[in-house]
Protein backbone atom coordinates (compact mmCIF):
# COMPACT_ATOMS: atom_id res chain seq x y z
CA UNK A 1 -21.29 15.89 -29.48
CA UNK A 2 -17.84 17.17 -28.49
CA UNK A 3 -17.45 14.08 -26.19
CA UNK A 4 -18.52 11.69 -28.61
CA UNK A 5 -15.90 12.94 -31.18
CA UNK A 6 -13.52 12.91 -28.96
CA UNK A 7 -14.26 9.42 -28.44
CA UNK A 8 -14.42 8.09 -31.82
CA UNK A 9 -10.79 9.92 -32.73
CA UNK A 10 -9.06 8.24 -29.94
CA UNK A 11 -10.50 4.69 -30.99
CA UNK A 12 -8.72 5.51 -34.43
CA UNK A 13 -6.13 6.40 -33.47
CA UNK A 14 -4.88 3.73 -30.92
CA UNK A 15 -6.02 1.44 -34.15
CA UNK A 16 -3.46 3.21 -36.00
CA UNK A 17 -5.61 5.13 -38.30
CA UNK A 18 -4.32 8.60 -38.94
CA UNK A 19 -6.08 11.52 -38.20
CA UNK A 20 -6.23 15.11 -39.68
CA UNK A 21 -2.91 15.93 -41.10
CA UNK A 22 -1.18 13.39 -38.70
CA UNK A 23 -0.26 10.25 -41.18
CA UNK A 24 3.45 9.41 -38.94
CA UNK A 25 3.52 6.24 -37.26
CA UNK A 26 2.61 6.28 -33.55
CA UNK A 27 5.32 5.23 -31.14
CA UNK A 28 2.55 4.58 -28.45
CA UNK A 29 -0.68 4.47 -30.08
CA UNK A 30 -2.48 4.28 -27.06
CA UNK A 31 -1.06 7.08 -25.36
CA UNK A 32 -1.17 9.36 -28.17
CA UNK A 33 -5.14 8.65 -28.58
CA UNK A 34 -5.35 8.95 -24.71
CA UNK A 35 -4.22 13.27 -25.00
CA UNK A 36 -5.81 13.41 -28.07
CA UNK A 37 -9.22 12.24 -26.67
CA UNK A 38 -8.03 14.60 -23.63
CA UNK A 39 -7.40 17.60 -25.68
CA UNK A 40 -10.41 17.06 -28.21
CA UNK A 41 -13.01 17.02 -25.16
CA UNK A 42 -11.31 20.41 -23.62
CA UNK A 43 -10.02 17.99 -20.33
CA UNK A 44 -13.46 16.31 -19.84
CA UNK A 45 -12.17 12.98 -20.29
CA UNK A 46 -9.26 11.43 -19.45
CA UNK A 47 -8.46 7.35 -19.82
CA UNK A 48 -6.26 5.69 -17.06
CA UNK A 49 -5.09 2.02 -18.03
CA UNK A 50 -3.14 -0.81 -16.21
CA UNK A 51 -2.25 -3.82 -17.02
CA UNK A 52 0.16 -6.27 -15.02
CA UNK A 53 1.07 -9.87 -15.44
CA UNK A 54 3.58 -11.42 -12.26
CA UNK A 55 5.04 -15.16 -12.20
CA UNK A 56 5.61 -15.50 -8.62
CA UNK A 57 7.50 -19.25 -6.65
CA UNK A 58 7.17 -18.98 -2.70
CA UNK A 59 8.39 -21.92 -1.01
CA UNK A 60 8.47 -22.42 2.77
CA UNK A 61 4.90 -20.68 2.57
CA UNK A 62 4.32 -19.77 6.67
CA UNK A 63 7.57 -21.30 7.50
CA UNK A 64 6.94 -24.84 6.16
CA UNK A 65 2.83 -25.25 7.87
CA UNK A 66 1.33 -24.74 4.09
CA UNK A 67 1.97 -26.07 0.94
CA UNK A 68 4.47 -24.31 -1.92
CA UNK A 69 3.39 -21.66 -4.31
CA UNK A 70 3.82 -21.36 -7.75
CA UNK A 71 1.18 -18.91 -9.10
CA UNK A 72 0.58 -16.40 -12.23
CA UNK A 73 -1.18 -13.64 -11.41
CA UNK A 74 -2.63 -10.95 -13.93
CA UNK A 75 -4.39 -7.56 -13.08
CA UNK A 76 -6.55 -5.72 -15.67
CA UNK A 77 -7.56 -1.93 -14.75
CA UNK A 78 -9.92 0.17 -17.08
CA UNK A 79 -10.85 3.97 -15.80
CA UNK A 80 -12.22 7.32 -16.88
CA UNK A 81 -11.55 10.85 -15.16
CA UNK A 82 -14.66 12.75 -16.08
CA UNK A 83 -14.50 16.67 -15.51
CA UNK A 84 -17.43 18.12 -16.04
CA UNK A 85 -16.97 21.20 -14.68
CA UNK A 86 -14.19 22.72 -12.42
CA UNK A 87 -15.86 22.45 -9.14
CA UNK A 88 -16.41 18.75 -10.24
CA UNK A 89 -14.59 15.66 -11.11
CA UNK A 90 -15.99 11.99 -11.35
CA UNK A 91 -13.61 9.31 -11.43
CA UNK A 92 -14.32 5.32 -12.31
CA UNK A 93 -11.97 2.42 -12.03
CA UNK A 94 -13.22 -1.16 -13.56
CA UNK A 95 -10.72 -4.52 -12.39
CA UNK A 96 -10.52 -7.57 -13.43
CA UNK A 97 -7.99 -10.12 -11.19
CA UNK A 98 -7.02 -13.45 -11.87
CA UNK A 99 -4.91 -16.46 -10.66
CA UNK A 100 -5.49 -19.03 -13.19
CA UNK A 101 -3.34 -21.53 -12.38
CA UNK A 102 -4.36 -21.63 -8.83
CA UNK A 103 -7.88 -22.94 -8.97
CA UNK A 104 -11.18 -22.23 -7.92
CA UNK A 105 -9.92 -21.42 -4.87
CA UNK A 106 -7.78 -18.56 -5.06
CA UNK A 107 -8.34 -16.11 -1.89
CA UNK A 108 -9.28 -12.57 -2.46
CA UNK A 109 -6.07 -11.44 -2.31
CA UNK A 110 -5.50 -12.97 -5.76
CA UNK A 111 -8.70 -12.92 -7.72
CA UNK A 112 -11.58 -10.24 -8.05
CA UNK A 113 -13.18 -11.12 -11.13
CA UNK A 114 -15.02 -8.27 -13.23
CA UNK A 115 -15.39 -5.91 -10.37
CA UNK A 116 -16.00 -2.06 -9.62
CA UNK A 117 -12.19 -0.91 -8.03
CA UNK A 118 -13.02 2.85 -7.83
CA UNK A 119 -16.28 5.03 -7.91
CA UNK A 120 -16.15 8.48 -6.27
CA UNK A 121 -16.92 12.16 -7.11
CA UNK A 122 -14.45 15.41 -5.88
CA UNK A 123 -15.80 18.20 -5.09
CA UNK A 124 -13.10 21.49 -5.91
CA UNK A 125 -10.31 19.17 -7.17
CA UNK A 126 -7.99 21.87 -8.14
CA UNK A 127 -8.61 24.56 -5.25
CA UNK A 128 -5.48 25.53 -3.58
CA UNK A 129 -7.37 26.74 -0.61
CA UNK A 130 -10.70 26.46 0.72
CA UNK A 131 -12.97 23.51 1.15
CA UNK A 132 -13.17 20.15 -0.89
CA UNK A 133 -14.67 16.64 -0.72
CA UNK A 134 -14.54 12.95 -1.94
CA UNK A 135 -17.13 10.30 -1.73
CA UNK A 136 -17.43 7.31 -2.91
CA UNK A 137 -14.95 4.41 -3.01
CA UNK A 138 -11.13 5.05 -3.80
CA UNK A 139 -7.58 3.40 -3.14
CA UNK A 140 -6.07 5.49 -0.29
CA UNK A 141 -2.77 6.50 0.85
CA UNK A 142 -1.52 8.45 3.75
CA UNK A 143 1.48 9.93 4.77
CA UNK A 144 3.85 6.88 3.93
CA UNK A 145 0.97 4.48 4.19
CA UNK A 146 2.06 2.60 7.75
CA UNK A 147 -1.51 3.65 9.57
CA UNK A 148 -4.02 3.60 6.19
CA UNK A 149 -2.77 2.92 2.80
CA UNK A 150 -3.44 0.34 -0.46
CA UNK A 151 -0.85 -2.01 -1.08
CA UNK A 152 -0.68 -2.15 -4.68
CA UNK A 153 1.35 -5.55 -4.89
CA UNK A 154 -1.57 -7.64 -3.97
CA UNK A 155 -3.13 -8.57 -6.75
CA UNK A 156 -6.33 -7.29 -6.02
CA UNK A 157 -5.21 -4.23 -4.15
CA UNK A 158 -7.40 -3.05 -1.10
CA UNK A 159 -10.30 0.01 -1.60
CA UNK A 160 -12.03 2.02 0.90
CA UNK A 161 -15.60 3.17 0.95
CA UNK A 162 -16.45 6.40 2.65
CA UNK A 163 -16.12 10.23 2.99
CA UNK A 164 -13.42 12.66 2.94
CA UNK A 165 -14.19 16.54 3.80
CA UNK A 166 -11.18 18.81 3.72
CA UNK A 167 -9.77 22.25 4.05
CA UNK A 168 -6.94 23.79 2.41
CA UNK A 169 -5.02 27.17 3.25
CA UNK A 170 -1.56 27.64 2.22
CA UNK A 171 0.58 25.09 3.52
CA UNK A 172 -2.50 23.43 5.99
CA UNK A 173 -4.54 21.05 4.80
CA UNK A 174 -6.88 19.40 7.17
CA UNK A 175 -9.17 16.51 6.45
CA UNK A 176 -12.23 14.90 8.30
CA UNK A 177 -12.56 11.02 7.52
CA UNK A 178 -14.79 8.16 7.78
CA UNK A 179 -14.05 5.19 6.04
CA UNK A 180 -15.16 1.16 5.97
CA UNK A 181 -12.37 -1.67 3.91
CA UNK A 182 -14.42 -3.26 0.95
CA UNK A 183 -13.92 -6.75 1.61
CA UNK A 184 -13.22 -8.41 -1.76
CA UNK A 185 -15.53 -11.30 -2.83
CA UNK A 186 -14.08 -13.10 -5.93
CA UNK A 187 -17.84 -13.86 -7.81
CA UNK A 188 -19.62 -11.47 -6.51
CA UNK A 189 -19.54 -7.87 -6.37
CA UNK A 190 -17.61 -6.21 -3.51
CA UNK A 191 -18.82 -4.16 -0.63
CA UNK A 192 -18.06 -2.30 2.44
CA UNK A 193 -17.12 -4.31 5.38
CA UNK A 194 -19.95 -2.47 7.56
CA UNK A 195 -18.38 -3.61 10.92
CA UNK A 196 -15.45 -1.92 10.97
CA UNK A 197 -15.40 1.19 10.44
CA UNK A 198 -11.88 4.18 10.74
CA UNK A 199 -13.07 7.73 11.04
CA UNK A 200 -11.25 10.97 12.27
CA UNK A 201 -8.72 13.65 11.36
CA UNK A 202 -5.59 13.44 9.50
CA UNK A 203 -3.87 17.01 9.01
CA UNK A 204 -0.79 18.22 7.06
CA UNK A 205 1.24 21.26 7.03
CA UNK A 206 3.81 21.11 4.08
CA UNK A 207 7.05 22.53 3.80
CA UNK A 208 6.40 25.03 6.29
CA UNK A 209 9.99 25.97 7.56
CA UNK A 210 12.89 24.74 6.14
CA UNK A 211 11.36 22.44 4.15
CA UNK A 212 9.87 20.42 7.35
CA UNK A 213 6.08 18.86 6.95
CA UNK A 214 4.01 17.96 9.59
CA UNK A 215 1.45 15.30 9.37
CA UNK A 216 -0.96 14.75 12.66
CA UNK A 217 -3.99 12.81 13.13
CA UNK A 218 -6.29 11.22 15.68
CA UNK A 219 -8.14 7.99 14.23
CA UNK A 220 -10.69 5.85 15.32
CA UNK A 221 -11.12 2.00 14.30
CA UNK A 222 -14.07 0.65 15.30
CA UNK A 223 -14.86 -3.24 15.09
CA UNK A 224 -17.53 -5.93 16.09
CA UNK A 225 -17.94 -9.70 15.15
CA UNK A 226 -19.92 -9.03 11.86
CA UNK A 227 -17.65 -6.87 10.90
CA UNK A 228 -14.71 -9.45 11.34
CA UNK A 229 -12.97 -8.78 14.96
CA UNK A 230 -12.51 -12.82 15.96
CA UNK A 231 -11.72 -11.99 19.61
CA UNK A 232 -14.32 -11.86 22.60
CA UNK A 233 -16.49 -8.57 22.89
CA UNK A 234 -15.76 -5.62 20.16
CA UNK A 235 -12.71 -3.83 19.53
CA UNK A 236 -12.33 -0.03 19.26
CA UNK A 237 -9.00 1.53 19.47
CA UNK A 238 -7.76 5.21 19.39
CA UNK A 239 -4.67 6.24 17.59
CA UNK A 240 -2.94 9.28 18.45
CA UNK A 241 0.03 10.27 16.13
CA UNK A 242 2.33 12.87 14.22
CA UNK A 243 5.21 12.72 11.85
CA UNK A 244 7.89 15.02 10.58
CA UNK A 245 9.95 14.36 7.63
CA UNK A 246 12.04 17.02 5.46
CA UNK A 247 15.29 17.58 4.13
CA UNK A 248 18.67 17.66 5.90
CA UNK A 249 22.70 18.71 4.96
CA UNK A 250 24.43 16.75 2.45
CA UNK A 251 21.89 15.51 0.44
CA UNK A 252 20.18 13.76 3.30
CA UNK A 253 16.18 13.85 4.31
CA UNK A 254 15.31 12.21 7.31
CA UNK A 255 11.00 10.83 8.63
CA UNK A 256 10.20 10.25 12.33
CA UNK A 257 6.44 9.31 13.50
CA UNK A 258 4.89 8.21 16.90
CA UNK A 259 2.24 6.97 17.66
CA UNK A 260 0.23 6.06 20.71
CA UNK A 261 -3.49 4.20 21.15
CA UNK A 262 -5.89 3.65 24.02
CA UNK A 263 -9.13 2.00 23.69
CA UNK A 264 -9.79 -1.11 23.99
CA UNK A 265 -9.32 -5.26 22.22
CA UNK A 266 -12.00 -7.19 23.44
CA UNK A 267 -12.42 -6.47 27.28
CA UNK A 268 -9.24 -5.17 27.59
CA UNK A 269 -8.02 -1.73 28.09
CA UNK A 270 -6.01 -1.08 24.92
CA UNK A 271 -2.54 0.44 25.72
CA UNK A 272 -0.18 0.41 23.12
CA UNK A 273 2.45 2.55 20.94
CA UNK A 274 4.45 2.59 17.86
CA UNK A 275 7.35 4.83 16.32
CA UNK A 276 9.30 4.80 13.52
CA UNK A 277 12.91 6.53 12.26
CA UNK A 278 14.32 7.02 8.96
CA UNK A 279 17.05 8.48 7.07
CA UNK A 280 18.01 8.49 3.49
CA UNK A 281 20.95 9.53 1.67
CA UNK A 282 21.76 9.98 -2.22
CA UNK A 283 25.33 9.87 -3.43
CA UNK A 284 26.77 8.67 -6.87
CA UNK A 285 28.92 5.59 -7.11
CA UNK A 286 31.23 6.36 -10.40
CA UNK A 287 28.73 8.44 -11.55
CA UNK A 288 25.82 6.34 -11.36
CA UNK A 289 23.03 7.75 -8.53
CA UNK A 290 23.15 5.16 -5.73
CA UNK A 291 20.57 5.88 -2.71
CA UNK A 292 21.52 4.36 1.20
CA UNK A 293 18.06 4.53 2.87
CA UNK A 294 17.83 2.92 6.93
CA UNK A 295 15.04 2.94 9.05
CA UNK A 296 14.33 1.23 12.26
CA UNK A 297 10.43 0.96 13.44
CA UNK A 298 8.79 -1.00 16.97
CA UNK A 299 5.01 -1.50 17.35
CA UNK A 300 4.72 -2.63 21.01
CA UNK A 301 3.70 -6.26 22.22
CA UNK A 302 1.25 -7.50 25.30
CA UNK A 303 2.86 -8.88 28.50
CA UNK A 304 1.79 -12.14 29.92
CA UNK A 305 2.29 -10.24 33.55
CA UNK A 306 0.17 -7.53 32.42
CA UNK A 307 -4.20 -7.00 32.45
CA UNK A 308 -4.60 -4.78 29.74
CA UNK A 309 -3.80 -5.42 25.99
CA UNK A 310 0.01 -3.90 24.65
CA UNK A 311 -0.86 -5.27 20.77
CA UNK A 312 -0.64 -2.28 19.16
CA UNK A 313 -3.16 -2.66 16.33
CA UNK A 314 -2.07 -1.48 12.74
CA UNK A 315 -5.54 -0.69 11.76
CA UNK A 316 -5.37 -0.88 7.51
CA UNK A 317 -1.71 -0.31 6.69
CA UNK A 318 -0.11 -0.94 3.22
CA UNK A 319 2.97 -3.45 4.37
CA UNK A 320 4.58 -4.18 1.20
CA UNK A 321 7.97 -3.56 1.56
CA UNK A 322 8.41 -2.33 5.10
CA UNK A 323 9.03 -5.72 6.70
CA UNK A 324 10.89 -7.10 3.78
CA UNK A 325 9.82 -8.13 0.49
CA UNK A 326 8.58 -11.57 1.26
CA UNK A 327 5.64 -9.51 2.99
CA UNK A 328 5.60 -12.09 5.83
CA UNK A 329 5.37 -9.60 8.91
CA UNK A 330 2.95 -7.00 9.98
CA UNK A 331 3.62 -3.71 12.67
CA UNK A 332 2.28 -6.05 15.41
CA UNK A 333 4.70 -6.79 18.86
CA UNK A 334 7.79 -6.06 16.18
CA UNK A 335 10.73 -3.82 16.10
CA UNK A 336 12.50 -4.14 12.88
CA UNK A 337 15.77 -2.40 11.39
CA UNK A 338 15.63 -2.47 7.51
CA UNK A 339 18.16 -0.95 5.05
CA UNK A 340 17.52 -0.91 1.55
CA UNK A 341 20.03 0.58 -1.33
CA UNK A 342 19.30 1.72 -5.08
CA UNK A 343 21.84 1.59 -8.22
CA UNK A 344 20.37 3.61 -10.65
CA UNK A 345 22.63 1.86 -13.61
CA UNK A 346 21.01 4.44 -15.74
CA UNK A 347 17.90 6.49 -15.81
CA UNK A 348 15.90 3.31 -16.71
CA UNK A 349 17.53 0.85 -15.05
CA UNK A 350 17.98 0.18 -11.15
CA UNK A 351 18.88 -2.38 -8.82
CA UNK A 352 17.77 -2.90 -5.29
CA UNK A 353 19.24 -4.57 -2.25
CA UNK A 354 17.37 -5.00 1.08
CA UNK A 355 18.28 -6.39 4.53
CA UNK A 356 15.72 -6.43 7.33
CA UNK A 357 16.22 -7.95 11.16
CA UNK A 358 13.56 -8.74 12.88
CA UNK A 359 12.62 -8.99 16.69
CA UNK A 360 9.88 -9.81 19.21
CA UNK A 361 8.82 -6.72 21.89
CA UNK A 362 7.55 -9.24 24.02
CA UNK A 363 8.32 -12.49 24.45
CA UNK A 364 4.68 -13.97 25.05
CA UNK A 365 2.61 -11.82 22.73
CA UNK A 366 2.65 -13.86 19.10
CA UNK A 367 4.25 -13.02 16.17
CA UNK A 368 2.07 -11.48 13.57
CA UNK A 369 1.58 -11.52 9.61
CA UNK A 370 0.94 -8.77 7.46
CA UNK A 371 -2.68 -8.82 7.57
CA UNK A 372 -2.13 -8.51 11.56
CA UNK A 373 -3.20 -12.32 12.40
CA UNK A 374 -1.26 -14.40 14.37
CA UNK A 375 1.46 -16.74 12.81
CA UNK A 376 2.88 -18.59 15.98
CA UNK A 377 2.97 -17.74 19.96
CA UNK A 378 5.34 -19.10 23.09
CA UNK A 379 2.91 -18.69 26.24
CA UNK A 380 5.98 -18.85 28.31
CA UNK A 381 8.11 -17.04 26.21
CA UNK A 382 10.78 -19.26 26.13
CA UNK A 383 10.97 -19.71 22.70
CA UNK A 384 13.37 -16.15 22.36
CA UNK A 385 12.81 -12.94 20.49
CA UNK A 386 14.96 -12.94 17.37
CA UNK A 387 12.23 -13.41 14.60
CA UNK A 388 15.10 -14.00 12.20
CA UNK A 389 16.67 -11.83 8.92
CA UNK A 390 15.62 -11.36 4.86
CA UNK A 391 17.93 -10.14 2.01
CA UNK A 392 16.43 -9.35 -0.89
CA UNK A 393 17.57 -8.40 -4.15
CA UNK A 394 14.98 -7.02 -7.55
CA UNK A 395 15.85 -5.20 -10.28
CA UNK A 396 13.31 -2.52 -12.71
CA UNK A 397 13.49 -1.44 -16.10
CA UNK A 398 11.47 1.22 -17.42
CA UNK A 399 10.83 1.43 -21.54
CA UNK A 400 8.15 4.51 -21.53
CA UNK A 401 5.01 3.52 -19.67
CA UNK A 402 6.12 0.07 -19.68
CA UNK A 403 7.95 -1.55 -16.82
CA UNK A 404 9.24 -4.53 -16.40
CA UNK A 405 11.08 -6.44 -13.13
CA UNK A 406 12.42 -9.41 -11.25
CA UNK A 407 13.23 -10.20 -7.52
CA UNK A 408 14.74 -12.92 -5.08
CA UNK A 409 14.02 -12.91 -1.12
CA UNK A 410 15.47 -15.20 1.03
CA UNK A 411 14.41 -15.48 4.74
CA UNK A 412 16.84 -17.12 7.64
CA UNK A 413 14.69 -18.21 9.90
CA UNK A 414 15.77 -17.26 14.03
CA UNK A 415 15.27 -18.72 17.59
CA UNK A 416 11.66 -18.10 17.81
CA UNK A 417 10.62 -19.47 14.33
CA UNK A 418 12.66 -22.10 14.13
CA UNK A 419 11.27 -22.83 17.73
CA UNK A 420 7.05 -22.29 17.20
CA UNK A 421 7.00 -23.34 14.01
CA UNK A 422 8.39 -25.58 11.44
CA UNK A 423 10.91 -23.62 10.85
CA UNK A 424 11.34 -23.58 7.04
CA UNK A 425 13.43 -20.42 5.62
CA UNK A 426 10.41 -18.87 3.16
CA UNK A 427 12.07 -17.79 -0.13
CA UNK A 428 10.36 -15.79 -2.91
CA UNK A 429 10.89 -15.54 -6.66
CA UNK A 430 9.23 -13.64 -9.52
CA UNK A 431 9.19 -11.47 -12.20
CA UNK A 432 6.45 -9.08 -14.33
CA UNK A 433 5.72 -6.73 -16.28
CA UNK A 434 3.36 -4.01 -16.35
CA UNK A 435 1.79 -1.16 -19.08
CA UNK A 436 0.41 1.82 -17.38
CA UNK A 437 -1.35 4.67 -18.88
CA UNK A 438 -2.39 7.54 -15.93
């Protein structure tokens, strides 16, 4: 009965209605019946919301091999956090994705019509220490989301189904995993992708000494043809890796991972590595906060010369952002340096400048996209290593739980592309605006 009241006060209030003693007008009706349907059930229920709506213009689309994009794109999220009991929490994410002006044909990437996004149950949500558990299907994130993450600027954004068991003591938190992508099927209703398959441990230890973290893990990622793998045989890789990140002296924090994998792609023996290095630095530039962030990453390549495979494979990473903001690259055969600076104008306002150089490791392996399939290839590897350079500028504004942006990429295309392909320089346009209630 307490639920339902709950309930039925929140609906009248995000109408407008007033409630009680409470006649004022509501700046944010929404969010004000949102804690009021909170604080009515005693924390039972909690409403998340999202709703985002992005004019995007990409031209040059796979450097001049596929037709010009000019798209709208709109994401509708509906959710409930349901705590019945401290031990316990259920959480349930509806989505509805669209591309309208696409087609019928909009990939899955853009459209997910009507579908279930999120569906699990935690076990011990709150416990500082001792054990706890998710099932069920959930957007994921770890560490900073280069090995397993969700890349939220996809329209339909991926989910995982699967298992989580962990343990918490003081700083430690270690976590068990097994985990399948849902492959997203536009009229119909989504589902694991049973063939492939990550499982194994990934382990933090936060803030431990002098502010460094730890994060270490040892994955799995298993894959055979009906699961996806297009290559001969089945592919199963293992990735070994750890990363430390904390602050440093004058207002500096710095991130360094490595990684390295064995296994195997197809019928040959996987060796392969990847590491990454990053420093950031805030400073004010007359008196507005301005943030200098560099990084410079490699994910190795397979020789021509050489029997076994070098590829390293990037298993389910979320690549928004890391290869520039075109998202035209994945961490395949790739060393990239990338710099990217903030202007906070003021607290609301910021502006954004990126630069990112790309590179070949090897010569003869292919360059890949951010999905980790191959864009173009020189067999001899004669066609050079310089991938080629993006600059990108964007800009946010943020008016309460609204926020609102635009951006401009530009890619100059180098020896290789302009070499394997047609050599188009991709640019990118768009701008949104999104209302968010967590």
């Amino acid at each position: 009965m307490r639920l339902l009241r709950g309930v039925l006060s929140a609906l009248l209030l995000c109408a407008g209605f007033p409630f009680g003693s409470e006649s004022q007008a509501l700046l944010d009706p929404a969010v004000e019946g949102n804690q009021r349907l909170t604080s009515l059930t005693d924390g039972i229920l909690h409403l998340t919301f999202e709703e985002r709506t992005r004019w995007e213009e990409r031209y040059g689309v796979n450097f001049g091999e596929a037709p010009n994009q000019q798209d709208m794109l709109s994401r509708l999220r509906f959710g409930a956090d349901i705590r019945p009991a401290s031990w316990l929490k259920i959480t349930l994410t509806g989505q509805d994705a669209r591309a309208p002006f696409y087609g019928p044909n909009a990939p899955g990437s853009m459209r997910d019509t009507a579908d279930l996004q999120e569906s699990y149950i935690e076990l011990f949500p709150k416990a500082k220490s001792g054990f706890g558990a998710i099932f069920g299907r959930e957007m994921l994130d770890f560490g900073e989301s280069r090995v397993i993450g969700t890349p939220q600027w996809s329209n339909t954004a991926r989910t995982y189904d699967g298992g989580r068991v962990s343990y918490r003591k003081g700083p430690l938190r270690m976590e068990a995993l097994l985990l399948s992508p849902v492959v997203v099927q536009p009229d119909a209703f989504n589902g694991p992708e049973f063939g492939n398959h990550i499982w194994g441990t990934y382990n933090v230890i936060s803030q431990f000494w002098k502010g460094l973290s730890i994060d270490a893990y040892a994955l799995r990622h298993s894959q055979n043809k009906s699961g996806g793998f297009s290559g001969e045989g089945t592919l199963g890789t293992n990735t070994f890796g750890a990363r430390l990140y904390g602050p440093l002296p004058w207002a500096m924090t710095y991130d360094l991972e490595g990684i390295g994998q064995g296994g195997h792609i197809g019928p040959k023996t996987q060796r392969a590595y990847a590491w990454f290095a990053g420093a950031t630095k805030a400073t004010k530039l007359w008196e507005m906060p301005l943030i200098f962030s560099a990084e410079y990453k490699l994910a190795s390549g397979s020789r021509a010369d050489s029997h076994n495979s070098g590829t390293y494979d990037q298993i389910s990473p979320a690549n928004h952002d890391k290869f520039g903001h075109e998202d035209l690259f994945g961490w395949r055969n790739l060393k990239t340096f990338r710099s990217l600076e903030t202007l906070h104008w003021t607290k609301a306002f910021a502006l954004n400048v990126m630069y990112s150089d790309e590179h070949l490791v090897s010569a003869t392996d292919a360059l890949y996209n951010s999905s980790g399939a191959a864009i173009a290839k020189s067999e001899t590897g004669t066609a050079g290593t310089h991938v080629g350079q993006e600059l990108d500028a964007f800009l946010t504004y943020k008016c309460g739980h609204h926020t609102f942006g635009a951006g401009f990429g530009h890619f100059f295309a180098g020896e290789f592309v302009r070499a394997t392909t047609p050599g188009v320089n991709p640019r990118y346009f768009y701008v949104f605006q999104q209302y968010t209630i967590k």
